[in-house]
C-alpha atoms as a PDB file:
ATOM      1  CA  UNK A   1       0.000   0.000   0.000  1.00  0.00           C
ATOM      2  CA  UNK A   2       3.178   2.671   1.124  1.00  0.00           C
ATOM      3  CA  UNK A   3       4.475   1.925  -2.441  1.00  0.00           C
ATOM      4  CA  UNK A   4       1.038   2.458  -4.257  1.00  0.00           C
ATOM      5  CA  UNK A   5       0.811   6.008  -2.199  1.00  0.00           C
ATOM      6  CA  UNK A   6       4.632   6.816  -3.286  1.00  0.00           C
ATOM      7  CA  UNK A   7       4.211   6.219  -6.848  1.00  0.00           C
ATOM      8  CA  UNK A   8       0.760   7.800  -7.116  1.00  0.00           C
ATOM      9  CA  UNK A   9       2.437  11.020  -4.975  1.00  0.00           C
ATOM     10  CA  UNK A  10       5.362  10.536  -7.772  1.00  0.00           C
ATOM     11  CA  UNK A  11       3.158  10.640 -10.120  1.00  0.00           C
ATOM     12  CA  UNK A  12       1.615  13.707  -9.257  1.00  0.00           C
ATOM     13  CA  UNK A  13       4.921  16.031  -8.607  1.00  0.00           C
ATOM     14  CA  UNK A  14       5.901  14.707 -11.791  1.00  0.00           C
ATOM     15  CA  UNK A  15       2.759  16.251 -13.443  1.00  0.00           C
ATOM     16  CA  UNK A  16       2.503  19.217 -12.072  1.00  0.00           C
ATOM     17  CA  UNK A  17       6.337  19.883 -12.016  1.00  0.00           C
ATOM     18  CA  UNK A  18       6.028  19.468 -15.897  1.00  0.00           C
ATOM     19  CA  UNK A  19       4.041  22.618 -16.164  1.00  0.00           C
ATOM     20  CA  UNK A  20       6.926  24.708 -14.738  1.00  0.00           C
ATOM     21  CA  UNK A  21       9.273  24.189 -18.080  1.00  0.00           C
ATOM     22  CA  UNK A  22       7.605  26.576 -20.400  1.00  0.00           C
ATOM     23  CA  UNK A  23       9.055  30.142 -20.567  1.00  0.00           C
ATOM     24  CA  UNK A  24       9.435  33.001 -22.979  1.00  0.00           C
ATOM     25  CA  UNK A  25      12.905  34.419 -23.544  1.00  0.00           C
ATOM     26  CA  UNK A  26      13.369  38.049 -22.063  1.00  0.00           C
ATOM     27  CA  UNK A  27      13.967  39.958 -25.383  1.00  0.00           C
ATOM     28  CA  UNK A  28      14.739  42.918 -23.452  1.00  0.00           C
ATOM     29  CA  UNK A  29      18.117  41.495 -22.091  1.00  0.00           C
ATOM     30  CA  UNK A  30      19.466  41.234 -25.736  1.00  0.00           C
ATOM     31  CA  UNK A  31      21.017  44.734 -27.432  1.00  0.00           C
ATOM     32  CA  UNK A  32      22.683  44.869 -30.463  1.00  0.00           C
ATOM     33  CA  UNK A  33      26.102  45.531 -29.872  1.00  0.00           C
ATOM     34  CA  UNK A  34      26.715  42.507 -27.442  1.00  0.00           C
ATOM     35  CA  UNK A  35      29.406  39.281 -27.922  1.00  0.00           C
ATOM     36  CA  UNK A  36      28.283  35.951 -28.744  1.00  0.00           C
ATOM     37  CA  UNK A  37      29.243  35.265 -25.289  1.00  0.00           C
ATOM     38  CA  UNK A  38      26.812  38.023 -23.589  1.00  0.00           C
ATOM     39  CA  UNK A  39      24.075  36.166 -25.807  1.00  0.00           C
ATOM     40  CA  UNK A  40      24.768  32.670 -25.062  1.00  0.00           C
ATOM     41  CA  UNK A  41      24.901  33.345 -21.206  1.00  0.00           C
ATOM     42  CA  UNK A  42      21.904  34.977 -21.437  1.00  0.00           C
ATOM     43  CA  UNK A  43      19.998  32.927 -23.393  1.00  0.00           C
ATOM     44  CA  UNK A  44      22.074  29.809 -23.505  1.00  0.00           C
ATOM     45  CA  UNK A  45      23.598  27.426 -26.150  1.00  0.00           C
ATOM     46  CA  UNK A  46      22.016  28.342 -29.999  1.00  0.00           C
ATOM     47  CA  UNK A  47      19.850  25.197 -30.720  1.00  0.00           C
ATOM     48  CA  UNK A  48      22.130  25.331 -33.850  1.00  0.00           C
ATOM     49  CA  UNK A  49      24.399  28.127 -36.052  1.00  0.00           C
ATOM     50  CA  UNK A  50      22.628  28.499 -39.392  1.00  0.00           C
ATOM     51  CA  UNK A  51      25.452  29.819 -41.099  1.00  0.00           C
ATOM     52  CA  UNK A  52      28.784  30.448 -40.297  1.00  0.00           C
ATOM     53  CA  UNK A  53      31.550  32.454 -43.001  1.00  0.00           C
ATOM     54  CA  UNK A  54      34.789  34.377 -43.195  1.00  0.00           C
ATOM     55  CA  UNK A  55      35.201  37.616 -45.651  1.00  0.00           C
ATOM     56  CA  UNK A  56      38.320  39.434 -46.435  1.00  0.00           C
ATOM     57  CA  UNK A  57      37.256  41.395 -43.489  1.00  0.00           C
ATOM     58  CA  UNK A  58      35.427  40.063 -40.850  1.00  0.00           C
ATOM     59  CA  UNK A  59      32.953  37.061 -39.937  1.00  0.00           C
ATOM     60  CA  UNK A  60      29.306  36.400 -40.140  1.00  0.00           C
ATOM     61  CA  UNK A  61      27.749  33.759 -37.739  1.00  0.00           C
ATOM     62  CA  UNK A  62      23.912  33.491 -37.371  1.00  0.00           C
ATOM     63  CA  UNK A  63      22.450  31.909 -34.340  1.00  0.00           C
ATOM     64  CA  UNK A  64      19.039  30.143 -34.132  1.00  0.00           C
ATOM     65  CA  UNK A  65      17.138  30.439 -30.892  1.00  0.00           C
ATOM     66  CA  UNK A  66      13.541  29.377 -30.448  1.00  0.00           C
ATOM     67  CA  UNK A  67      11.508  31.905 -28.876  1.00  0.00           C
ATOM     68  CA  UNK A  68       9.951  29.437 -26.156  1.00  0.00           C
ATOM     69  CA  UNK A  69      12.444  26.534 -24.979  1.00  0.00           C
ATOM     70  CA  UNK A  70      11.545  23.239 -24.723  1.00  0.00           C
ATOM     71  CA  UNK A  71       8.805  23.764 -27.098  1.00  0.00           C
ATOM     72  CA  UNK A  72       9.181  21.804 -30.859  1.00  0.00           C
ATOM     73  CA  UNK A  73       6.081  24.039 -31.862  1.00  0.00           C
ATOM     74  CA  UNK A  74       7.464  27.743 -31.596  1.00  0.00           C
ATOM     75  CA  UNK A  75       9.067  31.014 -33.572  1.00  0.00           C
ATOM     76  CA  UNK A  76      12.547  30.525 -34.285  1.00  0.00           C
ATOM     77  CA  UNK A  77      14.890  33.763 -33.950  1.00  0.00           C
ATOM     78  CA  UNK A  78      18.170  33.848 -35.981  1.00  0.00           C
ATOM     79  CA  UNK A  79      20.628  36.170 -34.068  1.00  0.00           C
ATOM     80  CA  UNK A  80      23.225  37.773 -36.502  1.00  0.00           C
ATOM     81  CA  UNK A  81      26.619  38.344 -35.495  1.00  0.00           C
ATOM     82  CA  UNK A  82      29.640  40.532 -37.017  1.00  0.00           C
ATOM     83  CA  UNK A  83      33.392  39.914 -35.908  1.00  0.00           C
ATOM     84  CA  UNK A  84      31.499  38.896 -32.678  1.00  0.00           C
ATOM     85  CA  UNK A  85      28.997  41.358 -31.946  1.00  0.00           C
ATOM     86  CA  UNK A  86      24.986  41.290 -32.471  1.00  0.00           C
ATOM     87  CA  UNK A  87      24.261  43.250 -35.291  1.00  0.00           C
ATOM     88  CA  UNK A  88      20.707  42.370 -35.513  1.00  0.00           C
ATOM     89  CA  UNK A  89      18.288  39.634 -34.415  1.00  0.00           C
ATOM     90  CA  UNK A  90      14.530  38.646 -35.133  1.00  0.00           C
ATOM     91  CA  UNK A  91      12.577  35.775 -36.437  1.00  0.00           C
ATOM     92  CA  UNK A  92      13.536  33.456 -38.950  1.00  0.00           C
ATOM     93  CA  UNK A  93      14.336  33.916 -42.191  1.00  0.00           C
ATOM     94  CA  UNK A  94      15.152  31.345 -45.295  1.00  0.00           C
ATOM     95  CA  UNK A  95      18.028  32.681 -46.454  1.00  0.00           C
ATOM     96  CA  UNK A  96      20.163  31.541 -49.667  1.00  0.00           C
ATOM     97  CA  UNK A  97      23.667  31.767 -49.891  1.00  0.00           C
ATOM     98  CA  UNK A  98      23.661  35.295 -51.787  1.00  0.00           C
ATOM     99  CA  UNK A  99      21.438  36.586 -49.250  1.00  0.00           C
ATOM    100  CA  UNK A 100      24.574  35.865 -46.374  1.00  0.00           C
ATOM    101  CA  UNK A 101      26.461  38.106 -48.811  1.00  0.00           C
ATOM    102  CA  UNK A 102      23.852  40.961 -49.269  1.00  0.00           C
ATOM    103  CA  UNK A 103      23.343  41.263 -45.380  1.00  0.00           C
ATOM    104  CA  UNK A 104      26.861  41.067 -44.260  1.00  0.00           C
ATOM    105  CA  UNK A 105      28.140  44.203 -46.575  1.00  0.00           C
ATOM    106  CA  UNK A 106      24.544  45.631 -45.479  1.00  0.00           C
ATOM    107  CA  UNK A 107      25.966  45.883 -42.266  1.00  0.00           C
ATOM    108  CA  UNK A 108      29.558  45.935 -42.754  1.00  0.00           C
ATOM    109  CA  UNK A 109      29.114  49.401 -44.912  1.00  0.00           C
ATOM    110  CA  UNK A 110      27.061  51.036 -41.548  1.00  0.00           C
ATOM    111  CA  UNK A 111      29.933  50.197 -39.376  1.00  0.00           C
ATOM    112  CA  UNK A 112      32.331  52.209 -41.313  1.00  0.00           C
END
């Protein structure tokens, strides 16, 4: 009977402790402007980096982040890094390779 009780108490925690895991990330800890390490310790490993390349001058990476962890059925954000720092970030985009191209001089030309 104790090990009916246990496993139906089990049962229960593990139900209602379920309900805890959903959460939105807190957009308004993210600037522009901040490493790829500020990012990931904020919101945590990229669930993967959609593109990564080098140019005479400097390095694209984009980052994809879904909006709601440990959900399969949410927005996906692609953060967009420059020689390290966040130049811009919002939801996802399908991008082709000429596209990387276009947005890194994009960017690259406001810097200078």
């Amino acid at each position: 009977m104790k090990l009916l009780k246990a496993s139906f108490v089990l049962i229960i925690l593990a139900t209602l402790s379920s309900c805890g895991v959903y959460y939105s990330q807190d957009y308004t800890l993210i600037k522009i402007g901040m490493t790829t390490e500020e990012v990931i310790a904020i919101a945590g490993k990229p669930i993967q980096i959609v593109a990564a390349k080098k140019y005479d001058d400097g390095i694209l990476e984009i980052y994809e982040y879904p909006s709601r962890p440990f959900r399969t059925d949410t927005l996906l954000n692609w953060y967009n890094f420059i020689d390290n720092k966040l130049e811009e970030w919002g939801p996802k985009e399908q991008y082709i390779t000429s596209d990387y191209d276009r947005y890194y001089k994009k960017h690259r030309k406001n810097r200078r």
